[in-house]
N, C-alpha and C. Protein backbone atom coordinates (compact mmCIF):
# COMPACT_ATOMS: atom_id res chain seq x y z
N UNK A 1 55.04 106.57 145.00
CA UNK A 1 54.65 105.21 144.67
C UNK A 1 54.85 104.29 145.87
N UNK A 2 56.16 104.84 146.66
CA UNK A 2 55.77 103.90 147.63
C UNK A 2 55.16 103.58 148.93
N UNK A 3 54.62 104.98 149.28
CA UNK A 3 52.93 105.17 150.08
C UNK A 3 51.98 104.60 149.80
N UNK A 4 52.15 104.83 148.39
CA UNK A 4 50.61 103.61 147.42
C UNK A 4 50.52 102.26 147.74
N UNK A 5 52.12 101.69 147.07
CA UNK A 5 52.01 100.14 147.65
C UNK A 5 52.17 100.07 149.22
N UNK A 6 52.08 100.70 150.11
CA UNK A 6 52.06 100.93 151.79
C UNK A 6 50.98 100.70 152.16
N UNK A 7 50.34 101.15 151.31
CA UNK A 7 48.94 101.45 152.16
C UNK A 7 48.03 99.99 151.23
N UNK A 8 48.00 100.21 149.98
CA UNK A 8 47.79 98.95 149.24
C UNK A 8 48.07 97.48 150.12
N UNK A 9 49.20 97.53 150.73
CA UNK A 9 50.02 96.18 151.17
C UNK A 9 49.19 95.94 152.32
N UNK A 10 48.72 97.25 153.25
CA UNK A 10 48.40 97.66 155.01
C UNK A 10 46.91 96.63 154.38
N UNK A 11 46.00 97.17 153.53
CA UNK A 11 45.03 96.73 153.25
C UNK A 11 44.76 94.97 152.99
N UNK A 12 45.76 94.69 152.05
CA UNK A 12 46.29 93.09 151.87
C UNK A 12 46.33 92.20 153.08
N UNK A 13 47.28 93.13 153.84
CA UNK A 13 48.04 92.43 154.51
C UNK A 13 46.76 92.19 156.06
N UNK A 14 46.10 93.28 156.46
CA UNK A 14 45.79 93.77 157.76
C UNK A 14 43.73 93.73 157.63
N UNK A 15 43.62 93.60 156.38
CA UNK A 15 42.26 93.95 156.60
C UNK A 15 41.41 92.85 155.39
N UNK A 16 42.16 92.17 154.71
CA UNK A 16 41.32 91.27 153.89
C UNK A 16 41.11 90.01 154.81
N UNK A 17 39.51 89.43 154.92
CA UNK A 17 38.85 88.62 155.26
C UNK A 17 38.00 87.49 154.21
N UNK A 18 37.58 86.00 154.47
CA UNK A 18 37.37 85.98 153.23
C UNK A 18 35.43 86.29 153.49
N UNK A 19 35.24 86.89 154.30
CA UNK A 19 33.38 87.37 154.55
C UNK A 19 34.27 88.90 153.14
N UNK A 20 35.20 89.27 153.72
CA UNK A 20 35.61 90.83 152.74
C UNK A 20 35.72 90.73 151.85
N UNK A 21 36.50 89.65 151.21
CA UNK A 21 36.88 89.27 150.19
C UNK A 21 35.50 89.25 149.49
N UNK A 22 34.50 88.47 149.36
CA UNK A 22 32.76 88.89 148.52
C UNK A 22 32.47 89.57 148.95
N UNK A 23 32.80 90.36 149.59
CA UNK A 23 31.84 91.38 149.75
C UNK A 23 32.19 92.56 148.81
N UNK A 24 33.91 92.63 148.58
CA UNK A 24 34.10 93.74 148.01
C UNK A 24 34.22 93.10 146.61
N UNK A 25 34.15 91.96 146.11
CA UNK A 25 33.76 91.73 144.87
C UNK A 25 32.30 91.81 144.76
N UNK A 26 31.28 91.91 145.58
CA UNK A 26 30.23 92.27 145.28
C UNK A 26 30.21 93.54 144.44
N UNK A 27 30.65 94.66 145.71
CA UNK A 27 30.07 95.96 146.02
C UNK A 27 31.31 96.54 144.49
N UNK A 28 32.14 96.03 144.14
CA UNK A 28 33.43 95.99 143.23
C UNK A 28 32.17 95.95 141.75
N UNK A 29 31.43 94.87 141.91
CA UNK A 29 30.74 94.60 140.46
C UNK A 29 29.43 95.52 140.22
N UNK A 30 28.82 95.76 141.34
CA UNK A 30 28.09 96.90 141.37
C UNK A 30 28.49 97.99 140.17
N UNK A 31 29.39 98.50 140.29
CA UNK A 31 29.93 99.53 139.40
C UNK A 31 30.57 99.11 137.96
N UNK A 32 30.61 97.83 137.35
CA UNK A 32 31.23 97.51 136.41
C UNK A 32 30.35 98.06 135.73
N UNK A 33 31.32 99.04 134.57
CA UNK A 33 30.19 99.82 133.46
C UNK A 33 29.02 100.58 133.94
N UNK A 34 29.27 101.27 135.27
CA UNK A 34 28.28 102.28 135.80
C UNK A 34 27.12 101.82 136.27
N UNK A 35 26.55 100.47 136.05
CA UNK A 35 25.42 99.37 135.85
C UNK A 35 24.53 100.16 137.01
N UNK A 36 25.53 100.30 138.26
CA UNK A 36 23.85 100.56 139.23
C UNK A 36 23.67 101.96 139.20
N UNK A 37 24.86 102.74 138.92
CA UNK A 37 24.08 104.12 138.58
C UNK A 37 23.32 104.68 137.47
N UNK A 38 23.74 104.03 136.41
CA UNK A 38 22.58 103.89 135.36
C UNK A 38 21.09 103.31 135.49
N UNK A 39 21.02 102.38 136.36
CA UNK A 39 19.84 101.78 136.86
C UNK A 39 18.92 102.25 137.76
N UNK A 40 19.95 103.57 138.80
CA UNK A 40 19.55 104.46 139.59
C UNK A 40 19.10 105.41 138.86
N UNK A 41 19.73 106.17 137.56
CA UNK A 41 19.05 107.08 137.06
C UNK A 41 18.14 107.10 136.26
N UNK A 42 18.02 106.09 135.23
CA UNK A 42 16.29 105.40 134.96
C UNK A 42 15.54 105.46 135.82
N UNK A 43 15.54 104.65 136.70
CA UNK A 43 14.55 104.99 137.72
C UNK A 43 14.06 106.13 137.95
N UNK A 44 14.69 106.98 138.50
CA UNK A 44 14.62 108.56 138.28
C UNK A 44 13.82 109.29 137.42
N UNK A 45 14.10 108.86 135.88
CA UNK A 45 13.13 109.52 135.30
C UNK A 45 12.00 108.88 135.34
N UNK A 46 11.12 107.91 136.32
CA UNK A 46 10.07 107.44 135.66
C UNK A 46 9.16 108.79 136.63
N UNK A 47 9.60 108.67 137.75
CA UNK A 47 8.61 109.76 138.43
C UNK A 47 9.06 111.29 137.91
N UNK A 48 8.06 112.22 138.15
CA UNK A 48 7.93 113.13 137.38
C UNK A 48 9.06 114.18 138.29
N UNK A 49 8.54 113.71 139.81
CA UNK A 49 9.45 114.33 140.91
C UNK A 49 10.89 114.44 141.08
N UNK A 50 11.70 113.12 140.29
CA UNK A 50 12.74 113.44 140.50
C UNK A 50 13.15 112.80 139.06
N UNK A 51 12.54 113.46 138.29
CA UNK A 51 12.97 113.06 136.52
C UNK A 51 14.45 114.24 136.13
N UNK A 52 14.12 115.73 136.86
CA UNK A 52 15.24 116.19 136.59
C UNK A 52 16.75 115.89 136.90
N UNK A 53 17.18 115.19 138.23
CA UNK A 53 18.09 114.52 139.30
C UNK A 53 18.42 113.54 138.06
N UNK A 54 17.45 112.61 137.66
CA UNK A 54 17.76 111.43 136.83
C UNK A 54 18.72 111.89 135.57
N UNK A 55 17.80 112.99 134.95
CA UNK A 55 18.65 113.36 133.34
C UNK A 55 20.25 113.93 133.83
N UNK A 56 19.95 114.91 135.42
CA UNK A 56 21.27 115.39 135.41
C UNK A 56 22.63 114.17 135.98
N UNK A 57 21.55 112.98 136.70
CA UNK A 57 22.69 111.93 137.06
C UNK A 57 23.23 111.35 135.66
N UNK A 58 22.25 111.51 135.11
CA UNK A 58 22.99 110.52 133.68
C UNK A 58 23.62 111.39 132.35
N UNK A 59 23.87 112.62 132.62
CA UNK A 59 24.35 113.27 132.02
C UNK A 59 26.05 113.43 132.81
N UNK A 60 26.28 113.78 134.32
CA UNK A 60 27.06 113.42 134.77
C UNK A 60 28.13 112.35 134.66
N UNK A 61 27.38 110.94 134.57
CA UNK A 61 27.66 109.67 134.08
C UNK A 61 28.40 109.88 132.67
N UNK A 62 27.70 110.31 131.78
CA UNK A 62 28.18 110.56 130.25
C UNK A 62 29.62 111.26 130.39
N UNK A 63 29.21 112.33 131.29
CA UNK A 63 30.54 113.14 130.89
C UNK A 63 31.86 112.77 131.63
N UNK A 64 31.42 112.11 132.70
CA UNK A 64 32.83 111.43 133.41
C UNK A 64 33.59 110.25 132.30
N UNK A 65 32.42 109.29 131.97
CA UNK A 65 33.04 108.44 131.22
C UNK A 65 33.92 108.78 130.03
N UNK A 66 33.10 110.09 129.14
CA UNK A 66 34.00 110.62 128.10
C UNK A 66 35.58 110.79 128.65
N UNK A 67 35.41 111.60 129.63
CA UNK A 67 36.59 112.24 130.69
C UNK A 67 37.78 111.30 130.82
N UNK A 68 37.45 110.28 131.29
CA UNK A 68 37.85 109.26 132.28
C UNK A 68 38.48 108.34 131.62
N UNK A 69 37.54 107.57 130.52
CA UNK A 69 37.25 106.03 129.62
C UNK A 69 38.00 106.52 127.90
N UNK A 70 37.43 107.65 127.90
CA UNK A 70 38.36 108.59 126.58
C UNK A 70 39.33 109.37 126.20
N UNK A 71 39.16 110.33 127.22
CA UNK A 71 40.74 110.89 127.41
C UNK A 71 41.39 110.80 128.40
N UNK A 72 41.10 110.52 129.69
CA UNK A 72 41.90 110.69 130.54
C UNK A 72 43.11 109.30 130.47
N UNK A 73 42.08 108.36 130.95
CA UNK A 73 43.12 106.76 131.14
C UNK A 73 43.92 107.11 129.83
N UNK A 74 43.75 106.56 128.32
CA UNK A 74 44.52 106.90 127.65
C UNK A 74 45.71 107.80 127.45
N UNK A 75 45.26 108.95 128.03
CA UNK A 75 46.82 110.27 127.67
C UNK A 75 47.45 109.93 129.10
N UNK A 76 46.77 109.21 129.99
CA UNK A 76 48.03 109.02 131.49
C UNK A 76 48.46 107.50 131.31
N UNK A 77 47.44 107.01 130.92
CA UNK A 77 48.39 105.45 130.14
C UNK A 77 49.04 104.63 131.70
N UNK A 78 48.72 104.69 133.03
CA UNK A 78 49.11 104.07 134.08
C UNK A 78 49.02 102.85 134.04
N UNK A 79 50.28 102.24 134.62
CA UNK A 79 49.80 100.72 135.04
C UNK A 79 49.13 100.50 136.25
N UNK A 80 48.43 99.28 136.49
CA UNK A 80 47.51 98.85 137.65
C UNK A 80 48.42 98.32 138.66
N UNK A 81 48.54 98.67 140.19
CA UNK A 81 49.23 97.74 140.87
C UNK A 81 49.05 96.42 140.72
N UNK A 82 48.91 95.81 140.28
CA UNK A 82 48.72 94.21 139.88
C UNK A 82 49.40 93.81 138.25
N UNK A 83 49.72 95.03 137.91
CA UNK A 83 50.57 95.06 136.81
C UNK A 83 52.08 95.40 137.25
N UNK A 84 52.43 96.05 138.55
CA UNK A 84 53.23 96.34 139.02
C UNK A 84 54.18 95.16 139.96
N UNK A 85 53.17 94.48 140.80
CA UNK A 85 53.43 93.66 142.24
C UNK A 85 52.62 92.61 141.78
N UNK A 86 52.90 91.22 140.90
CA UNK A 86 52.29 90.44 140.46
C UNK A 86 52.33 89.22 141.05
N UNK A 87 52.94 89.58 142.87
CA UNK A 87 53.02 88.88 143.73
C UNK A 87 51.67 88.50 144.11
N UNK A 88 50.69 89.37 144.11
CA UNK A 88 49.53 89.60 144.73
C UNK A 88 48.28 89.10 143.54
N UNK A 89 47.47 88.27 144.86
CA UNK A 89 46.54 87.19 143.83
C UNK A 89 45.33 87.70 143.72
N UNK A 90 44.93 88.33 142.77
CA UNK A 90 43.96 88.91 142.18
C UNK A 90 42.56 88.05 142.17
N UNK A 91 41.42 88.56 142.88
CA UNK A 91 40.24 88.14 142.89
C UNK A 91 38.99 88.09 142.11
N UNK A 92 39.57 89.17 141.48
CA UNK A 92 38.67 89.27 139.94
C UNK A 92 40.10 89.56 139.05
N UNK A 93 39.05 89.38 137.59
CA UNK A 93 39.90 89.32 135.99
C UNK A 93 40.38 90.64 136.09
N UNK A 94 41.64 90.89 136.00
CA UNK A 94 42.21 92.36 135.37
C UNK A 94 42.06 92.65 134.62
N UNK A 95 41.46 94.19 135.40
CA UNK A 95 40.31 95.07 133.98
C UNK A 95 41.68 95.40 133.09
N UNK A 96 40.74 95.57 131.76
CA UNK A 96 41.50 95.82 130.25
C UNK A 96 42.56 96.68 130.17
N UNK A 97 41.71 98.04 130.85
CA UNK A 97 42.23 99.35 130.43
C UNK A 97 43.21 99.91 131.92
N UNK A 98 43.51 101.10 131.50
CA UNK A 98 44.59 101.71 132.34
C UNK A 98 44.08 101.96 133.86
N UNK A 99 45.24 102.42 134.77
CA UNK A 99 44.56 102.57 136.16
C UNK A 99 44.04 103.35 136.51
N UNK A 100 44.51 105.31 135.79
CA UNK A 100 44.68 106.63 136.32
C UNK A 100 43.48 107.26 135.21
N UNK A 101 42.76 107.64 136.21
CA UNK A 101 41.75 107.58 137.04
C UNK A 101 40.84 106.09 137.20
N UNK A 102 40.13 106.27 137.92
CA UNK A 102 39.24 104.84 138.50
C UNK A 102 38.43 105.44 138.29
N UNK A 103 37.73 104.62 137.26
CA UNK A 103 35.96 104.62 136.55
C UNK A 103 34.92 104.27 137.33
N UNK A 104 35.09 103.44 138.03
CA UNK A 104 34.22 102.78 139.57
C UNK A 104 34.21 103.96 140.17
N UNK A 105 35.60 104.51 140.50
CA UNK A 105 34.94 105.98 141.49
C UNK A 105 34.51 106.80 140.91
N UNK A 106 35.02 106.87 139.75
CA UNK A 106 34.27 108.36 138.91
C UNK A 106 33.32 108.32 138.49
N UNK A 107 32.58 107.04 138.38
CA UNK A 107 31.20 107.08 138.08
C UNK A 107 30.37 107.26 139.63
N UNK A 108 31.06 106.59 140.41
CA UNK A 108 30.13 106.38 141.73
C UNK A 108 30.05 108.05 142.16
N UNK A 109 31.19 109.03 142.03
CA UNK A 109 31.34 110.08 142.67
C UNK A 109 30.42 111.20 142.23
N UNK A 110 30.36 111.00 140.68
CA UNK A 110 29.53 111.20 139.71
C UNK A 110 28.16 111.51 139.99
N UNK A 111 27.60 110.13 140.24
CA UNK A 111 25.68 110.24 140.33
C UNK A 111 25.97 110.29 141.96
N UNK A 112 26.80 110.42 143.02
CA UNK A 112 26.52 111.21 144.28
C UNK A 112 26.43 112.53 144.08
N UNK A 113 27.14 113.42 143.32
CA UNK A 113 26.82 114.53 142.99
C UNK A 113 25.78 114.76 142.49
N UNK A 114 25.13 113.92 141.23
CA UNK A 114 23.89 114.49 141.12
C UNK A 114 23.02 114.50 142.13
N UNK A 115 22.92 113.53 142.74
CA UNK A 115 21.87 112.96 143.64
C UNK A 115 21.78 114.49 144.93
N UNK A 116 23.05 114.82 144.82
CA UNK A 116 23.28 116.04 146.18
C UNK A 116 22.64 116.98 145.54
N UNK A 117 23.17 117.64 144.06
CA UNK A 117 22.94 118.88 143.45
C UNK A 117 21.03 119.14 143.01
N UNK A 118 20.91 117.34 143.05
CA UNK A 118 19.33 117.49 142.66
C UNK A 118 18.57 116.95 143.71
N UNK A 119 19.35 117.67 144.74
CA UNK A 119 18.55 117.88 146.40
C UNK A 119 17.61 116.04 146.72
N UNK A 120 18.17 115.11 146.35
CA UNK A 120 17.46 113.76 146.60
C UNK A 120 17.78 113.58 148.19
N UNK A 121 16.85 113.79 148.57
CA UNK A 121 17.09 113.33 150.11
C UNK A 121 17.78 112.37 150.67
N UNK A 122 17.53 110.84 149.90
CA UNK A 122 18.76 110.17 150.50
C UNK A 122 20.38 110.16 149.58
N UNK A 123 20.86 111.37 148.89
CA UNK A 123 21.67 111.28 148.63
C UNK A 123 22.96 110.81 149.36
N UNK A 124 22.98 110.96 150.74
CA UNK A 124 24.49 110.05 151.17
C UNK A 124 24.49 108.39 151.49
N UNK A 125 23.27 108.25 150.85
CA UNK A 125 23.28 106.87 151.05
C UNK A 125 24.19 106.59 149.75
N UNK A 126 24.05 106.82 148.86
CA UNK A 126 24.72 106.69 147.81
C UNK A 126 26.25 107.16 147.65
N UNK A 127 26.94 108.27 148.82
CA UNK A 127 28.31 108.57 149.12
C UNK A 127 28.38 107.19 149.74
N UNK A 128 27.86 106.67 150.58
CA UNK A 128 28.44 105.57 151.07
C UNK A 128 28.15 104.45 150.18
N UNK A 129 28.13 104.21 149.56
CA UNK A 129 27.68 102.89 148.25
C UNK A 129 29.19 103.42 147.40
N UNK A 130 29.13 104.55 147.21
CA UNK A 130 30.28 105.44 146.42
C UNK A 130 32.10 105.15 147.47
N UNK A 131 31.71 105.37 148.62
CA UNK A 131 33.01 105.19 149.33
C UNK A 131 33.39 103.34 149.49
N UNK A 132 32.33 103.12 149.41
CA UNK A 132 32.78 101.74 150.02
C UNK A 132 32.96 100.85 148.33
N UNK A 133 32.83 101.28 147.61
CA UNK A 133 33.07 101.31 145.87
C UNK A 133 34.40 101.45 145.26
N UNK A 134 34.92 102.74 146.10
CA UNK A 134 36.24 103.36 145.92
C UNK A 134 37.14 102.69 146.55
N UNK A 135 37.18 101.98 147.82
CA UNK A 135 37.75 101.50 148.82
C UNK A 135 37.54 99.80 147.89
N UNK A 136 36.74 99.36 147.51
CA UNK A 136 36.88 98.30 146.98
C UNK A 136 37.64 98.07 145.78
N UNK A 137 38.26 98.88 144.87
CA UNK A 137 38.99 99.18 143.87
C UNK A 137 40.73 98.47 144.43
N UNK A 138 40.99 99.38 145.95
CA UNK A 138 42.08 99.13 146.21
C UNK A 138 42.35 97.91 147.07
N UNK A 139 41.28 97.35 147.54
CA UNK A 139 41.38 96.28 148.74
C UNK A 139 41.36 94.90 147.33
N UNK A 140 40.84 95.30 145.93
CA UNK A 140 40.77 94.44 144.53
C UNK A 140 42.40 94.05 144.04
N UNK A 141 43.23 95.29 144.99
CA UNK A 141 44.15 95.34 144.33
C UNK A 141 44.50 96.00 142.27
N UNK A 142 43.12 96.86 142.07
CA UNK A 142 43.59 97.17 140.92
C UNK A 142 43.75 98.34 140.68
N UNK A 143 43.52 99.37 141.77
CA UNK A 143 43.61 100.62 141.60
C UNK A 143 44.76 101.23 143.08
N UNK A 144 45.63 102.08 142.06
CA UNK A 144 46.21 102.70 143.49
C UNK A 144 45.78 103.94 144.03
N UNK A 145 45.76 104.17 145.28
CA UNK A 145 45.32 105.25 146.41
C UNK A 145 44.66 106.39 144.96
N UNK A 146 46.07 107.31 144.47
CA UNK A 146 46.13 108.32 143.91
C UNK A 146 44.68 107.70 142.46
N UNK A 147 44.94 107.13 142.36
CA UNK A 147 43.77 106.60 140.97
C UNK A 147 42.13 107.04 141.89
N UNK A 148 42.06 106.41 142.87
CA UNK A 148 40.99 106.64 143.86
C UNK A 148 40.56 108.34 143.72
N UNK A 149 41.54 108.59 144.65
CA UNK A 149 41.59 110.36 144.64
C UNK A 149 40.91 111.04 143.06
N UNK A 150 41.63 110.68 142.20
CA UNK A 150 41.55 110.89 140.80
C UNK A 150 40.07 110.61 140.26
N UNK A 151 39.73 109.79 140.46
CA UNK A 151 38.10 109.42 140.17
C UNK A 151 37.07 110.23 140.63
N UNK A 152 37.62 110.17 142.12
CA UNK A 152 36.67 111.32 143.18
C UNK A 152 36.66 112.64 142.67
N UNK A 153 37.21 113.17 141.88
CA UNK A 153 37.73 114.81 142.21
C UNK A 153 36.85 114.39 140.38
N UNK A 154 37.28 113.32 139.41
CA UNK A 154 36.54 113.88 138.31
C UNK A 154 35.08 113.73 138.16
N UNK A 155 34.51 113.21 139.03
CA UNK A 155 33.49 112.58 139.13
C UNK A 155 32.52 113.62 140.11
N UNK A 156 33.04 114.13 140.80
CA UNK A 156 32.41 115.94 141.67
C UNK A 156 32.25 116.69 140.31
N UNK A 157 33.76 116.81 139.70
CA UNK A 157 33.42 117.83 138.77
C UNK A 157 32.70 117.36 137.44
N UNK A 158 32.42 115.87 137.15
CA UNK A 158 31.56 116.13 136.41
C UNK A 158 30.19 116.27 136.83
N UNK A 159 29.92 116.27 137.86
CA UNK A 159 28.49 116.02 138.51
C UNK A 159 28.36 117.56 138.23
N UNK A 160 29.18 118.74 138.53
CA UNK A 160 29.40 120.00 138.30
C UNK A 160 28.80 120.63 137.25
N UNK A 161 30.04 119.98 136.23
CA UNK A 161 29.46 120.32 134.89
C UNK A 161 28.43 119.99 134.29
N UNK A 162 27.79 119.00 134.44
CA UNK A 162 26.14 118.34 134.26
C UNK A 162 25.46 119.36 134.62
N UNK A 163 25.50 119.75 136.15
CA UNK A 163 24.58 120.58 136.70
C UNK A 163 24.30 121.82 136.15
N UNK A 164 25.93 122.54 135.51
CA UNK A 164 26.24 123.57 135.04
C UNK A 164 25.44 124.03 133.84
N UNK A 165 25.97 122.56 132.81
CA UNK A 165 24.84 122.73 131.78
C UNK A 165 23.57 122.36 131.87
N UNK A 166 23.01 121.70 132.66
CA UNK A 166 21.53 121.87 132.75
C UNK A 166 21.03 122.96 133.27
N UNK A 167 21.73 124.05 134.06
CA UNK A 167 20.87 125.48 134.68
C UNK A 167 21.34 126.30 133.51
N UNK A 168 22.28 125.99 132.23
CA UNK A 168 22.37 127.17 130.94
C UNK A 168 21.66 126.40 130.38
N UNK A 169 21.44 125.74 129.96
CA UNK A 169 20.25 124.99 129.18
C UNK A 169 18.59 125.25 129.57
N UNK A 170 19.05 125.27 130.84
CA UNK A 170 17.25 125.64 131.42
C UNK A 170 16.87 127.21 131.02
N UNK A 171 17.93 128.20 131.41
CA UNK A 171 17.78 129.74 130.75
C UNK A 171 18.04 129.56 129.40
N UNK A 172 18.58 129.34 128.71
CA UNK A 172 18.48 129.35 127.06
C UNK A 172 16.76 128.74 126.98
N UNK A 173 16.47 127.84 126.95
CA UNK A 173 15.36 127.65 126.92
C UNK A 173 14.21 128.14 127.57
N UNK A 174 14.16 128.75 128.89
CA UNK A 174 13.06 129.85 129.25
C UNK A 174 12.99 131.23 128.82
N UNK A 175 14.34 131.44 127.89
CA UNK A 175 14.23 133.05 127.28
C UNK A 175 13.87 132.86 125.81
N UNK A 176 13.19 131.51 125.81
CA UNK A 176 12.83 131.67 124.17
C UNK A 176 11.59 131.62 124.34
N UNK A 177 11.38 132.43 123.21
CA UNK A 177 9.49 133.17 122.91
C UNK A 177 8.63 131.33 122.53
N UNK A 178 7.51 131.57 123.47
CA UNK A 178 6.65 130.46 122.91
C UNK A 178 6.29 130.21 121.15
């Protein structure tokens, strides 16, 4: 814990600007409730070309949030550094729910995986929309380091499991008789 607030503080202390300060409440609101990756994966399905990328980004999306928003925060029940160090003046409203895992990253980490697994060419544009997402969580002051990490790693693997079940879903369905 106290690497977290170290590095938390390094960020406070060494790298907030107020051009940074909107910017990472921008790039911070981007992700409230998944908004632009949901908006990214609509899109997706309208063309025919990358309609599959779309269902598997937003299936990804689904399953992190279950993960994340349903069981995870709940059974780890963390407080937010700003629930911790209430020294520190918070730039946006402190979100509702728990810290462990970060939904901002796990969604952002999420539809980068799809975007990779369903070969979209500019998929790292979206790791970097995704990193600089994750990094805005902690420079918000509401997420610590390890919550970050935590998002990233569920948000690969749900991009995983999306993918997983859409290639058993695709053979269950090509081995059935017309």
């Amino acid at each position: 814990m106290e690497t977290e607030f170290a590095i938390l503080n390094f960020i406070q202390n060494y790298l907030r600007t107020p051009v940074g300060d909107g910017l990472m409440i921008f790039i911070s609101a981007l992700g409230n409730l998944g908004i632009i990756w949901i908006v990214l994966g609509l899109a997706l399905l309208v063309g025919k070309k990358h309609r599959k990328t779309g269902v598997l980004l937003l299936a990804a999306l689904g399953i992190e949030a279950l993960l994340c928003n349903v069981w995870l925060k709940p059974a780890v029940a963390a407080p937010r550094p700003c629930d911790l160090n209430t020294a520190v003046e918070l730039l946006i409203p402190r979100p509702g729910d728990y810290s462990f895992p970060s939904g901002h990253t796990g969604a952002s980490f999420a539809a980068v995986c799809a975007l990779y697994l369903g070969k979209e060419r500019y998929w790292y544009l979206g790791l970097i929309l995704a990193i600089l997402m994750a990094f805005s969580r902690m420079y918000l002051y509401v997420h610590f380091p390890s919550d970050i990490l935590g998002g990233m790693i569920l948000g690969i693997a749900s991009g995983f499991l999306a993918y997983g079940c859409g290639r058993l879903l695709s053979k269950i369905y090509s081995s059935q008789p017309s």
